[in-house]
N, C-alpha and C. Protein backbone atom coordinates (compact mmCIF):
# COMPACT_ATOMS: atom_id res chain seq x y z
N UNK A 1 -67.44 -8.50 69.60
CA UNK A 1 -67.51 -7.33 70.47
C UNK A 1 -68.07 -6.15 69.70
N UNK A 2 -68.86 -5.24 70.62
CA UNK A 2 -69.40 -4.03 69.44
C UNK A 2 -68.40 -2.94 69.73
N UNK A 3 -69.13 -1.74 69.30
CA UNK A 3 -68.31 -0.57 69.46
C UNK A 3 -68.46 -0.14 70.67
N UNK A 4 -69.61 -0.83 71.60
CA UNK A 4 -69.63 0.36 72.99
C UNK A 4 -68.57 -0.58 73.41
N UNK A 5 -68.27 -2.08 73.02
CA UNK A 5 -67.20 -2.56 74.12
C UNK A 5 -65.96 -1.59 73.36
N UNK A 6 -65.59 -1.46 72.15
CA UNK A 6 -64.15 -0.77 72.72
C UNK A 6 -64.31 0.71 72.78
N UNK A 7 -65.51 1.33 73.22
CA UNK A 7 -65.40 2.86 73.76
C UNK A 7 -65.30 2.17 75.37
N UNK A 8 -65.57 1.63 75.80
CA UNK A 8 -65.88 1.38 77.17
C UNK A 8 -63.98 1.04 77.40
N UNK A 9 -63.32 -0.05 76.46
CA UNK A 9 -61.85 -0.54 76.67
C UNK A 9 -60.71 0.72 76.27
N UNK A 10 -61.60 2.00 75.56
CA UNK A 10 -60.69 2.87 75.16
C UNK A 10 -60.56 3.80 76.20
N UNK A 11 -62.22 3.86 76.91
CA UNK A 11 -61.87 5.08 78.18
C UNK A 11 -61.01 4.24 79.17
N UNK A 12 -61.41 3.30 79.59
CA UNK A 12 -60.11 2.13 80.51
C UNK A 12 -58.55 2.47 80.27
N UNK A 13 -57.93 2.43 78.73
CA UNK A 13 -56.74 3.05 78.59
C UNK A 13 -56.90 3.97 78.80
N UNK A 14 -57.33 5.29 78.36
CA UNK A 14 -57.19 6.75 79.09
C UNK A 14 -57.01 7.22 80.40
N UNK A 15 -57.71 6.13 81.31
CA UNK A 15 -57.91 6.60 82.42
C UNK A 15 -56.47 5.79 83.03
N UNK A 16 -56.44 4.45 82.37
CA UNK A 16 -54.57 4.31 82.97
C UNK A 16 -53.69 4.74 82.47
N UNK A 17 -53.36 5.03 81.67
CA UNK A 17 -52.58 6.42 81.19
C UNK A 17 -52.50 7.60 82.18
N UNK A 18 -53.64 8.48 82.40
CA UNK A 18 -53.99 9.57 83.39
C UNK A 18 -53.42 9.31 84.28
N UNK A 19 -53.65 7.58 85.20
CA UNK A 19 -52.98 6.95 86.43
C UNK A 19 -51.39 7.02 86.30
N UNK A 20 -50.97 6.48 85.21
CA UNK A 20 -50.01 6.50 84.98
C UNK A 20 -48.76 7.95 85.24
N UNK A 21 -49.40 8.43 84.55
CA UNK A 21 -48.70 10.09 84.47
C UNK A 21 -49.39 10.71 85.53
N UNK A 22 -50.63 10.52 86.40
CA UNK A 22 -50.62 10.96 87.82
C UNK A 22 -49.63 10.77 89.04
N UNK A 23 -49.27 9.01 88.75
CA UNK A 23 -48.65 8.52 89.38
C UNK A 23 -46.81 8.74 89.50
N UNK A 24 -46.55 9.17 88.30
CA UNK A 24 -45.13 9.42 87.93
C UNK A 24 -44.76 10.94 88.26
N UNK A 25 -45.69 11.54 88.44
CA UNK A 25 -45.64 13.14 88.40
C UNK A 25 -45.27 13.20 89.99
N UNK A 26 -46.35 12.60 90.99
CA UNK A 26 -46.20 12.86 92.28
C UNK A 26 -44.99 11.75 92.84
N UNK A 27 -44.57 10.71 92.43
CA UNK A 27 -43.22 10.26 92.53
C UNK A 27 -41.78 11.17 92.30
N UNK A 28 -42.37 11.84 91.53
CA UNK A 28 -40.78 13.05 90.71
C UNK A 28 -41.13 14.26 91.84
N UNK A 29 -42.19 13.98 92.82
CA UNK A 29 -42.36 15.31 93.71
C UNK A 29 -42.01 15.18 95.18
N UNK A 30 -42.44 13.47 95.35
CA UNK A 30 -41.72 13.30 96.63
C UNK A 30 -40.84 13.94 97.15
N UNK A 31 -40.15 13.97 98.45
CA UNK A 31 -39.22 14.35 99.22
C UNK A 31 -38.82 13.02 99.80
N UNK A 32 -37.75 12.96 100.11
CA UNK A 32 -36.85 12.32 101.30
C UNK A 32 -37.23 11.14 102.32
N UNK A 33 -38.29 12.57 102.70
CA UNK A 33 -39.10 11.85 104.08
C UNK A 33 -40.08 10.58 103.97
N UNK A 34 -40.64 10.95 102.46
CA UNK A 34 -41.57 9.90 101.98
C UNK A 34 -41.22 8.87 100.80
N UNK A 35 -40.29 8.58 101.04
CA UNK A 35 -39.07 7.61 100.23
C UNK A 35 -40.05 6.75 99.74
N UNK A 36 -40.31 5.86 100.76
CA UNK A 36 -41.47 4.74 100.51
C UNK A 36 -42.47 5.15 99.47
N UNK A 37 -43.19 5.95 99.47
CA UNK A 37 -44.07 6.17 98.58
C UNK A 37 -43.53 6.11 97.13
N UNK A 38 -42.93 6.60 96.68
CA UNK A 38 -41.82 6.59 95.85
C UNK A 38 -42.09 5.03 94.88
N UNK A 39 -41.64 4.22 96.17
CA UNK A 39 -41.50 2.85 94.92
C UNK A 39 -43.30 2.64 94.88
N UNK A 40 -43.89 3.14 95.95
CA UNK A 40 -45.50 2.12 95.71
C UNK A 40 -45.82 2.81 94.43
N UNK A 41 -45.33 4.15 94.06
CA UNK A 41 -46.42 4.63 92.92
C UNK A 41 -45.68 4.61 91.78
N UNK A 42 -44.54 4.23 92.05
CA UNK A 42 -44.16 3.71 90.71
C UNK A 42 -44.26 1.97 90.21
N UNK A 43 -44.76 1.34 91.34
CA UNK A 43 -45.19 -0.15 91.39
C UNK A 43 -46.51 0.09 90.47
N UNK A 44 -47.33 0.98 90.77
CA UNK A 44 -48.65 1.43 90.14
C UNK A 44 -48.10 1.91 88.76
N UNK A 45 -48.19 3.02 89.24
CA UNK A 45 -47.44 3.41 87.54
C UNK A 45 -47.51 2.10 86.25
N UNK A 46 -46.63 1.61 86.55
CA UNK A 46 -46.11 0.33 86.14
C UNK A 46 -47.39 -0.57 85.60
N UNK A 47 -48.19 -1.11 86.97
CA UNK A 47 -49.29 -1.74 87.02
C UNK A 47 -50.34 -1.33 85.72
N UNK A 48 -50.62 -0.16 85.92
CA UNK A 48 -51.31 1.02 84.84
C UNK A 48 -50.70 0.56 83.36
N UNK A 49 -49.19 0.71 83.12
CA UNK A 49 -48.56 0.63 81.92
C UNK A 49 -49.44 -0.78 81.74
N UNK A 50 -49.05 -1.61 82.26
CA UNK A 50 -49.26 -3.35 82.02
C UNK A 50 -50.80 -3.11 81.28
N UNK A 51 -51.65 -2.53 82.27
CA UNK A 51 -52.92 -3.13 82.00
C UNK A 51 -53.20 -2.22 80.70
N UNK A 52 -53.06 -1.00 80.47
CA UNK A 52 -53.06 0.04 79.39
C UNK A 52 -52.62 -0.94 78.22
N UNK A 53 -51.52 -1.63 77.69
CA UNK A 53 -51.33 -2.69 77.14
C UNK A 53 -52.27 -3.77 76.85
N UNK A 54 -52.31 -4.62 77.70
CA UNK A 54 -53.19 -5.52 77.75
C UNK A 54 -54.93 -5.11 76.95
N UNK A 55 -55.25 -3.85 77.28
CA UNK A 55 -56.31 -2.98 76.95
C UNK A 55 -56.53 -2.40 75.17
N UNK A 56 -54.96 -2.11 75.18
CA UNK A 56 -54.91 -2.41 73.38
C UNK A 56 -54.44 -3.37 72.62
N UNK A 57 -54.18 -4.42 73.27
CA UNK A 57 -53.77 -5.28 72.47
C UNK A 57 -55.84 -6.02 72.18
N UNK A 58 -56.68 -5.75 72.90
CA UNK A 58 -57.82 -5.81 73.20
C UNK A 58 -58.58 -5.14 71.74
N UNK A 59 -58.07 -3.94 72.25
CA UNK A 59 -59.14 -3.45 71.03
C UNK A 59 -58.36 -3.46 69.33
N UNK A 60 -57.15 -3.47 69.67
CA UNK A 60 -56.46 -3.88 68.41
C UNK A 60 -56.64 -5.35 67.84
N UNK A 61 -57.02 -6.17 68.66
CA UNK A 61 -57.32 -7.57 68.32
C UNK A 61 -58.93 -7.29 67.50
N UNK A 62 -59.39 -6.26 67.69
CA UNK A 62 -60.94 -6.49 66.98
C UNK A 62 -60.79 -5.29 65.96
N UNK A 63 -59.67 -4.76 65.18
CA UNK A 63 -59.73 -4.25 64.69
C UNK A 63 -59.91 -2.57 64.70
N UNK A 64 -60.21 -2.10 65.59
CA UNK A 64 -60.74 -1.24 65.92
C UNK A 64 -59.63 -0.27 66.56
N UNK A 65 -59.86 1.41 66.24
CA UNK A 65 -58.90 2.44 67.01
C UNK A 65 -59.14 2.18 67.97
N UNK A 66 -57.49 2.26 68.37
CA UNK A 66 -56.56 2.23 69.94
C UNK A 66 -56.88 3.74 70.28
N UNK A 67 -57.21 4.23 71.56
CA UNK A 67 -57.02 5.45 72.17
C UNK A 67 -55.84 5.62 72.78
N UNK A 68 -54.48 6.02 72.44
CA UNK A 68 -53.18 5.52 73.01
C UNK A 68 -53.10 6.91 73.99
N UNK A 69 -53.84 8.27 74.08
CA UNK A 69 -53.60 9.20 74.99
C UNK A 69 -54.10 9.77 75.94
N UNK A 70 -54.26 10.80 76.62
CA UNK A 70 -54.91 11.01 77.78
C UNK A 70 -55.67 11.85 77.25
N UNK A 71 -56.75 11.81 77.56
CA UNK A 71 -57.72 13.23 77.17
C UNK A 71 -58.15 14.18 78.15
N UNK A 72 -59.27 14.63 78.12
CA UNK A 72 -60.11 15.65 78.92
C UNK A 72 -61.66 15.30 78.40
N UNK A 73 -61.84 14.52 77.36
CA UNK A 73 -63.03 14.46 76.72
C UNK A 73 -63.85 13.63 77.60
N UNK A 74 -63.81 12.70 78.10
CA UNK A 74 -64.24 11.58 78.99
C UNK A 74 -64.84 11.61 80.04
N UNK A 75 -65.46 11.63 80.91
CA UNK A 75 -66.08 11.41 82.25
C UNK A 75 -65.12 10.55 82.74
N UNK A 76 -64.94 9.86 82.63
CA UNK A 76 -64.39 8.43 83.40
C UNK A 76 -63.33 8.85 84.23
N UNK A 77 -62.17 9.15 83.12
CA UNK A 77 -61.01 9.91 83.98
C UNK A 77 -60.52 11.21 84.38
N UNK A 78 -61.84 12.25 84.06
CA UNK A 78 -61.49 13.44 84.59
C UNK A 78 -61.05 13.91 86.11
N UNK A 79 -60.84 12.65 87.12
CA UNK A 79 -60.51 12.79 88.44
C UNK A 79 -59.29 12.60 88.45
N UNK A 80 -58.63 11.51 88.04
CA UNK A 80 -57.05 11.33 87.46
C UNK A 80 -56.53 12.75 87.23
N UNK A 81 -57.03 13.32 86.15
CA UNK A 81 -56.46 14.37 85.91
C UNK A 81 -56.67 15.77 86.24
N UNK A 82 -57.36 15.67 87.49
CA UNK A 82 -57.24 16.66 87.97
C UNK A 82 -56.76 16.91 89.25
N UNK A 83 -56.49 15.29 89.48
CA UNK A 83 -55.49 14.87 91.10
C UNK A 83 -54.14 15.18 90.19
N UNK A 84 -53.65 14.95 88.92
CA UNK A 84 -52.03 15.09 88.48
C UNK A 84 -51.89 16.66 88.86
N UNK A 85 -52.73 17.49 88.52
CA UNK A 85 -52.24 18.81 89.00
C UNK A 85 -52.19 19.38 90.45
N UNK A 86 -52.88 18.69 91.15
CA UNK A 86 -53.16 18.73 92.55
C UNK A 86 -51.73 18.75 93.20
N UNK A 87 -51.21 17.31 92.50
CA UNK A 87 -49.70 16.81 93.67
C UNK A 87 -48.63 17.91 93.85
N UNK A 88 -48.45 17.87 94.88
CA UNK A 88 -47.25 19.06 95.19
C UNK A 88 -47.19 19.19 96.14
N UNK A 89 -47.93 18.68 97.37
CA UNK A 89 -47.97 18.67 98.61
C UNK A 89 -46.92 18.26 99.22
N UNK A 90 -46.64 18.36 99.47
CA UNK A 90 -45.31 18.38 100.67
C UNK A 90 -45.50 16.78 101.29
N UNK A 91 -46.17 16.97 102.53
CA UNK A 91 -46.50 16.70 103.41
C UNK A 91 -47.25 14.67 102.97
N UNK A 92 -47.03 14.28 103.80
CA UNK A 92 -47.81 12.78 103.41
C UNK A 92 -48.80 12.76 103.06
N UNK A 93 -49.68 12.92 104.06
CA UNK A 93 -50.86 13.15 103.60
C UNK A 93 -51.87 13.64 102.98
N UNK A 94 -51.16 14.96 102.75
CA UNK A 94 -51.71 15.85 101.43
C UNK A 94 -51.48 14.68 100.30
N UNK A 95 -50.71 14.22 100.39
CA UNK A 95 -49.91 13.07 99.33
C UNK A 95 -50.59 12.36 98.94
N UNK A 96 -50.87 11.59 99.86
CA UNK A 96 -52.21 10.35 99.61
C UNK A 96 -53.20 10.87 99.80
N UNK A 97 -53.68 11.76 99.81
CA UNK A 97 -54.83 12.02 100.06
C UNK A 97 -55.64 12.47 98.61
N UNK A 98 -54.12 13.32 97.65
CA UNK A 98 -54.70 13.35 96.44
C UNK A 98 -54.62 11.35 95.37
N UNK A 99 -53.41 10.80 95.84
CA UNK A 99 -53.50 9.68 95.36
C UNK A 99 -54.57 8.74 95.47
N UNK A 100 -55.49 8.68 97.12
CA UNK A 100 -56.49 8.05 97.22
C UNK A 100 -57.73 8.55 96.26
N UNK A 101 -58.02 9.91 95.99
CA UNK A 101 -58.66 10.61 94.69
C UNK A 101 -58.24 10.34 93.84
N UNK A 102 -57.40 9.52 93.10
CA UNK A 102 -57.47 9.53 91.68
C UNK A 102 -57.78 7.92 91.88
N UNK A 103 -57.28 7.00 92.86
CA UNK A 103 -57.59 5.62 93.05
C UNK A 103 -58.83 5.34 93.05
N UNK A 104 -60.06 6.50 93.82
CA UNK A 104 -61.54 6.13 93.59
C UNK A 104 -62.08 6.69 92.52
N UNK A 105 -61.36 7.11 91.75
CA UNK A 105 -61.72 7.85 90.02
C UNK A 105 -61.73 6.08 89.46
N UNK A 106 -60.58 5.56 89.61
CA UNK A 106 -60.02 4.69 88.61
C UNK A 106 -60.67 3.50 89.13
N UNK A 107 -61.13 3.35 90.25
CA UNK A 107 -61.71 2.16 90.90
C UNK A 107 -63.16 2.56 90.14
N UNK A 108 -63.98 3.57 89.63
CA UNK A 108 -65.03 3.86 89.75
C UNK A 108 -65.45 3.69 88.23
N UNK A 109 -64.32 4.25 87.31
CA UNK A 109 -64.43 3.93 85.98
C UNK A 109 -64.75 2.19 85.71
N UNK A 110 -63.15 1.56 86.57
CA UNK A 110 -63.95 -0.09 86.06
C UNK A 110 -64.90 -0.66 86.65
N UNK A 111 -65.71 -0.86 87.68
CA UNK A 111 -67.28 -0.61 88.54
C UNK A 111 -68.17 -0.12 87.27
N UNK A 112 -67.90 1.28 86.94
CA UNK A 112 -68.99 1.43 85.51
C UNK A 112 -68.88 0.67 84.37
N UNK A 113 -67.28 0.55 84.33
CA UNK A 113 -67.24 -0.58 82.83
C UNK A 113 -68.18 -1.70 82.59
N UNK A 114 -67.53 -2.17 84.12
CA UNK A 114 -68.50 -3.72 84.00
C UNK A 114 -69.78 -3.68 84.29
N UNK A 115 -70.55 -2.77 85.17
CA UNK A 115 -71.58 -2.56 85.26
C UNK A 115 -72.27 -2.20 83.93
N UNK A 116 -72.42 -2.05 83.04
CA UNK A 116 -72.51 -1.62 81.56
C UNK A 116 -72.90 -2.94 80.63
N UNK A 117 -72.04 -4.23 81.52
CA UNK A 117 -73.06 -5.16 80.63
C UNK A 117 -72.74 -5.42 79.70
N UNK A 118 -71.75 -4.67 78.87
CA UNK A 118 -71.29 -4.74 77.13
C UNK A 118 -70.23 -5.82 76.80
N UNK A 119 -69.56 -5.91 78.25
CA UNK A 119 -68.18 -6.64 77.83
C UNK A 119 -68.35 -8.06 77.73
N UNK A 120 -67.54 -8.96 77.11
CA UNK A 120 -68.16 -10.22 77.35
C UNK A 120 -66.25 -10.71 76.96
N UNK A 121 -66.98 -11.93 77.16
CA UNK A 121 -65.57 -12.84 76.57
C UNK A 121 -63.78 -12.45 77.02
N UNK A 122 -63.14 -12.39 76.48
CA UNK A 122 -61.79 -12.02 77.30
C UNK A 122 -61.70 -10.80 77.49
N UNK A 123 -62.68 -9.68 76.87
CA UNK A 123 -62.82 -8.18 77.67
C UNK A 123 -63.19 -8.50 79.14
N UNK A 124 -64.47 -8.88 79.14
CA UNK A 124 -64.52 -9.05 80.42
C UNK A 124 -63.98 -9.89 81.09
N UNK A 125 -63.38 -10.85 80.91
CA UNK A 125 -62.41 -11.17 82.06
C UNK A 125 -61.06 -10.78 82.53
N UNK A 126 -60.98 -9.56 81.45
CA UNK A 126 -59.80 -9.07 81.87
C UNK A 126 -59.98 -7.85 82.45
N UNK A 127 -60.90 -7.15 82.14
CA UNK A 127 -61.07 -6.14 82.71
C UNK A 127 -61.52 -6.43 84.41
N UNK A 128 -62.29 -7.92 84.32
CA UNK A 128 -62.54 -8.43 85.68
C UNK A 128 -60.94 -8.12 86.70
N UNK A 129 -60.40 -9.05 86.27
CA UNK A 129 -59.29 -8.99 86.71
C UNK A 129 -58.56 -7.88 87.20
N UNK A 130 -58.31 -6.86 86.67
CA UNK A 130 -58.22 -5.46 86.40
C UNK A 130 -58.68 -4.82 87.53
N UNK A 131 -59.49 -4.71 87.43
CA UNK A 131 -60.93 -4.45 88.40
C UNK A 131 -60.24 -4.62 90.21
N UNK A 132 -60.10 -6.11 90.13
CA UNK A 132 -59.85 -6.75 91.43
C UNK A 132 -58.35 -6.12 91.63
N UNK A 133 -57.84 -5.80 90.68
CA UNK A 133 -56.30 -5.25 90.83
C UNK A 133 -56.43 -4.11 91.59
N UNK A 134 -56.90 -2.92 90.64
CA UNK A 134 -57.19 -1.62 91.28
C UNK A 134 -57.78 -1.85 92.64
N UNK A 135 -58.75 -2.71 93.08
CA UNK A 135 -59.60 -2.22 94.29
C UNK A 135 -58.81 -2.41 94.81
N UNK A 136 -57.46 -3.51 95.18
CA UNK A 136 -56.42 -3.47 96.04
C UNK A 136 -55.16 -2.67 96.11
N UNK A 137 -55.15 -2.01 95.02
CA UNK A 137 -54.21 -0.77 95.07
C UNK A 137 -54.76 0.30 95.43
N UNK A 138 -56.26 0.85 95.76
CA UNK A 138 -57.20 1.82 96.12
C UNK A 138 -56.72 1.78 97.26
N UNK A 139 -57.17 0.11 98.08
CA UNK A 139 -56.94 -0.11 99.38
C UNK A 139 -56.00 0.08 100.15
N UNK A 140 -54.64 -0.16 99.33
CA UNK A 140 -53.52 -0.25 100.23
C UNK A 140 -53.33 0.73 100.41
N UNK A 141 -53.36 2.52 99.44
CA UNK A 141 -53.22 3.73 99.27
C UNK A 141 -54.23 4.40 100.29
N UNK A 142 -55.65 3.99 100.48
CA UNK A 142 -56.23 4.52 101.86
C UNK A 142 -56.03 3.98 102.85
N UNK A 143 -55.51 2.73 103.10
CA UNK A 143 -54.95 2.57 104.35
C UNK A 143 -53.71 3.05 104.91
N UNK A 144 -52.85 3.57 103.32
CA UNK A 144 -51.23 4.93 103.74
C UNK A 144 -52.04 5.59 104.55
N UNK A 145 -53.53 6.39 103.64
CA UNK A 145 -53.70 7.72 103.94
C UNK A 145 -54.24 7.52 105.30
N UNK A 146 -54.56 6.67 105.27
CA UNK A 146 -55.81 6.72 106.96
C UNK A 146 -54.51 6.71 108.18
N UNK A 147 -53.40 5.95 107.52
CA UNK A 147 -52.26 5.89 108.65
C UNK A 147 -51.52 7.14 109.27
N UNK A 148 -51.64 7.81 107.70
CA UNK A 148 -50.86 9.41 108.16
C UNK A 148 -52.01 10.33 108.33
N UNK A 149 -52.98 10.18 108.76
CA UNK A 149 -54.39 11.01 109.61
C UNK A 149 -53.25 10.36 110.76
N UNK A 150 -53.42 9.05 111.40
CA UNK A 150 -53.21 9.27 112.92
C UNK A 150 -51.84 10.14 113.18
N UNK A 151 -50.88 10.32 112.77
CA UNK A 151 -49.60 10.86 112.80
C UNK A 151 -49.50 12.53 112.41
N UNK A 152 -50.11 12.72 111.34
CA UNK A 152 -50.03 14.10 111.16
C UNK A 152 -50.84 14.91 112.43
């Protein structure tokens, strides 16, 4: 593996990290009413931890610095982190609506990863994997949000 594969596997941890602590922030903000949401984004959360893992055990297997924190330096995940300050909305759909924004940040980073060409061998099949994870956690989170459009 070269070095663009683990800049490419280091912005991947950053940006689940970002997910991570996006995701935990607007869980600790919930209300009552939106109970449910509650466990999905800490199901994510979670999901994020796993793959953030999996991601350094990656680049630690080739020797190479782990990026273990969140930055600001990056393109990739500057949407993550600027949906964590966003949450505070009350309301559902304000809710998901910033969660579906950080889901097409994070869907969009691994789309560029792999599009990039660099990864090969168990990077890329894990990041494949990965990949197919997020687009269905994107999904299920715009289909909350599209649900609480008809209701609100």
């Amino acid at each position: 593996m070269t070095m663009k594969t683990t800049t490419i596997l280091n912005e991947l941890i950053e940006i689940n990290n970002d997910r991570i602590e996006g995701f935990q922030k607007a869980a600790l903000d919930i209300k009552d009413e939106n109970i449910d949401l509650k466990a999905i984004f800490q199901e994510y959360s979670t999901q994020s931890r796993k793959f953030s893992q999996e991601l350094v055990a990656l680049v630690a297997g080739l020797g190479e610095e782990v990026e273990t924190g969140n930055t600001i330096a990056g393109t990739l995940h500057r949407a993550w982190i600027d949906v964590k300050s966003l949450f505070g909305g009350d309301d559902r759909l304000s809710i998901l609506n910033e969660a579906e924004r950080g889901e097409d940040a994070i869907k969009a980073a691994y789309q560029l990863a792999l599009q990039k060409g660099e990864l090969g061998g168990e990077a890329l099949s894990t990041v494949s994997r990965q990949a197919e994870e997020i687009k269905s956690a994107h999904d299920a989170i715009k289909a909350l949000r599209d649900a609480a459009k008809l209701t609100s």
